[in-house]
C-alpha atoms as a PDB file:
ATOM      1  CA  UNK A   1      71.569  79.758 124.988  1.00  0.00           C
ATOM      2  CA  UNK A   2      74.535  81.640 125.959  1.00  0.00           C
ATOM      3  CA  UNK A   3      76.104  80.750 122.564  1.00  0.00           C
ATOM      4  CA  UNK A   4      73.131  82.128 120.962  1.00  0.00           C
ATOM      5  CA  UNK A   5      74.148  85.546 123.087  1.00  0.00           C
ATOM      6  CA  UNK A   6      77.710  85.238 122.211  1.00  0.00           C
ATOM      7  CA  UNK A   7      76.592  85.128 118.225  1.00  0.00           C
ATOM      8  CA  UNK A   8      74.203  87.967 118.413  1.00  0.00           C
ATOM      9  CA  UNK A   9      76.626  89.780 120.149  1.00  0.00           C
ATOM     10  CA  UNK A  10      79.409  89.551 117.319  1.00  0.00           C
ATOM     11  CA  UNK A  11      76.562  90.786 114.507  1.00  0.00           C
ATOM     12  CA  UNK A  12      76.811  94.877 113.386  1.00  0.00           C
ATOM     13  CA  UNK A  13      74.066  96.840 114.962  1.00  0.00           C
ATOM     14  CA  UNK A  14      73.982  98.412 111.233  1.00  0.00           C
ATOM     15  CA  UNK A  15      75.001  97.937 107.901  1.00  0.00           C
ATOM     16  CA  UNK A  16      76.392 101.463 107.445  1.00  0.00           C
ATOM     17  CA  UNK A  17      79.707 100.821 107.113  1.00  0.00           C
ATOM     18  CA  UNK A  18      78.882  98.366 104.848  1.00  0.00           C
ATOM     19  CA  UNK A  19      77.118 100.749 102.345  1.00  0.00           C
ATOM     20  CA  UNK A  20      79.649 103.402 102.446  1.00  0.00           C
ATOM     21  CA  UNK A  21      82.258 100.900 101.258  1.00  0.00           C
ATOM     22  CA  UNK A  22      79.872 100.077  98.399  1.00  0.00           C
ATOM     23  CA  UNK A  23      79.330 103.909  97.952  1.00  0.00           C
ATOM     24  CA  UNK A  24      83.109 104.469  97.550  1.00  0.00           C
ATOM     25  CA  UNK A  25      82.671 101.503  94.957  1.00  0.00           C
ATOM     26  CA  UNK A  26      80.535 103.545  92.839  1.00  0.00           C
ATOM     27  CA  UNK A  27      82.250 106.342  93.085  1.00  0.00           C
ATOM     28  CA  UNK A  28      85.615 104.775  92.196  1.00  0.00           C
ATOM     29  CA  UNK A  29      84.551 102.603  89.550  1.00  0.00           C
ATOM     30  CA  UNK A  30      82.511 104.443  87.047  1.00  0.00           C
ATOM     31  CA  UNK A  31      81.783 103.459  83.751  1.00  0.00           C
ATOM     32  CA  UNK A  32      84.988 105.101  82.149  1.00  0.00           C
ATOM     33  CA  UNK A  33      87.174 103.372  84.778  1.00  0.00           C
ATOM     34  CA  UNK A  34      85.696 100.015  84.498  1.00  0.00           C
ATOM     35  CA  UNK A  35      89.043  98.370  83.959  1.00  0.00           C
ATOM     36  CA  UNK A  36      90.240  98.568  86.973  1.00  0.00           C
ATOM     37  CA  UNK A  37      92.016  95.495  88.098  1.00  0.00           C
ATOM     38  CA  UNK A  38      90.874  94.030  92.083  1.00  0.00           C
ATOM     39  CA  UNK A  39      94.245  95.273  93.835  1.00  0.00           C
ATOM     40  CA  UNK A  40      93.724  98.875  92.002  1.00  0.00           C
ATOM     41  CA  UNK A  41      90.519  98.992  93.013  1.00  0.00           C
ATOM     42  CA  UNK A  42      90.814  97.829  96.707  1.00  0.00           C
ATOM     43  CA  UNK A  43      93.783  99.783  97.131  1.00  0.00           C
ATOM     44  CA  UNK A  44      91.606 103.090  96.178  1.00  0.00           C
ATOM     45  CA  UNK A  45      88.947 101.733  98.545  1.00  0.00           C
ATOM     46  CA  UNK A  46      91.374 101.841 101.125  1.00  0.00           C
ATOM     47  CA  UNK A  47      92.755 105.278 100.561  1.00  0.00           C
ATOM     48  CA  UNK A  48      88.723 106.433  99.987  1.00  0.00           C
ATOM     49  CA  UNK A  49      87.639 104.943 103.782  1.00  0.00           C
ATOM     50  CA  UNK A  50      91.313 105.417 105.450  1.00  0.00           C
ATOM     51  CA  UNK A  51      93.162 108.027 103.705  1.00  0.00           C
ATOM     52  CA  UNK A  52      93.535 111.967 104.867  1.00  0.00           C
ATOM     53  CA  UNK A  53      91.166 114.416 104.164  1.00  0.00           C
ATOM     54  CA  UNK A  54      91.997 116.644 100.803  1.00  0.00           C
ATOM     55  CA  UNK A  55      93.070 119.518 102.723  1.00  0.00           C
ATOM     56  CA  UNK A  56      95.479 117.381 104.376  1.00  0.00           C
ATOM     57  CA  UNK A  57      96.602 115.632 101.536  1.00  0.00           C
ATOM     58  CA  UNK A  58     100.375 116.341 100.623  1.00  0.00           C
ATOM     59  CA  UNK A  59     100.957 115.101  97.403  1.00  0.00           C
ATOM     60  CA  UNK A  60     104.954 115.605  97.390  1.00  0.00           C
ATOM     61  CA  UNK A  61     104.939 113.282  99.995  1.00  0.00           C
ATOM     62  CA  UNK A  62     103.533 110.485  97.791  1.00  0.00           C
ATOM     63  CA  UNK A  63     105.971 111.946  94.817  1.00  0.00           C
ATOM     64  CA  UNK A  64     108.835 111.165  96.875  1.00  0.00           C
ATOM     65  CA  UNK A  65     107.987 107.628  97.606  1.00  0.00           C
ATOM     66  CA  UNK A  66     108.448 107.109  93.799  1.00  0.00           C
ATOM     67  CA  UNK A  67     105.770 107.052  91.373  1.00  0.00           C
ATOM     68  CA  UNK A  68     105.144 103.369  89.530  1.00  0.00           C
ATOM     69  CA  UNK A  69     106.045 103.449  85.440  1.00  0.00           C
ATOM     70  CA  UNK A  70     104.752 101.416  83.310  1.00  0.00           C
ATOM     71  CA  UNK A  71     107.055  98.619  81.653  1.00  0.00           C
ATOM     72  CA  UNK A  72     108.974  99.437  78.757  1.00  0.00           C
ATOM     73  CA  UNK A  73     109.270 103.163  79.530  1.00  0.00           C
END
């Protein structure tokens, strides 16, 4: 029995956070973007649920952390 307690006690109460990660999903990955490969994707995920708001966002901050190129260039 107390096993049983110890399991329901580790279950969500809700599934909220749950759906807002698929939300961000949807958002992120539209039909134009399809292509984007799993790190990509869970890496904007992160930034989506994690990141700082836009007014907070400082994008020279990012620039100076160096921007990735592509091979070749």
């Amino acid at each position: 029995m107390l096993h049983l307690v110890e399991i329901m006690l580790m279950l969500p109460i809700s599934s909220a956070e749950c759906e807002r990660a698929f939300s961000a999903q949807k958002r992120i990955k539209s039909d134009t973007r399809s292509y984007l490969s799993v790190e990509r994707l869970s890496d904007l995920m992160l930034i989506s649920a994690e990141g700082p708001e836009m007014e907070e966002f400082i994008p020279d901050e990012v620039l100076e952390c160096g921007w990735p190129t592509r091979r070749g260039d």
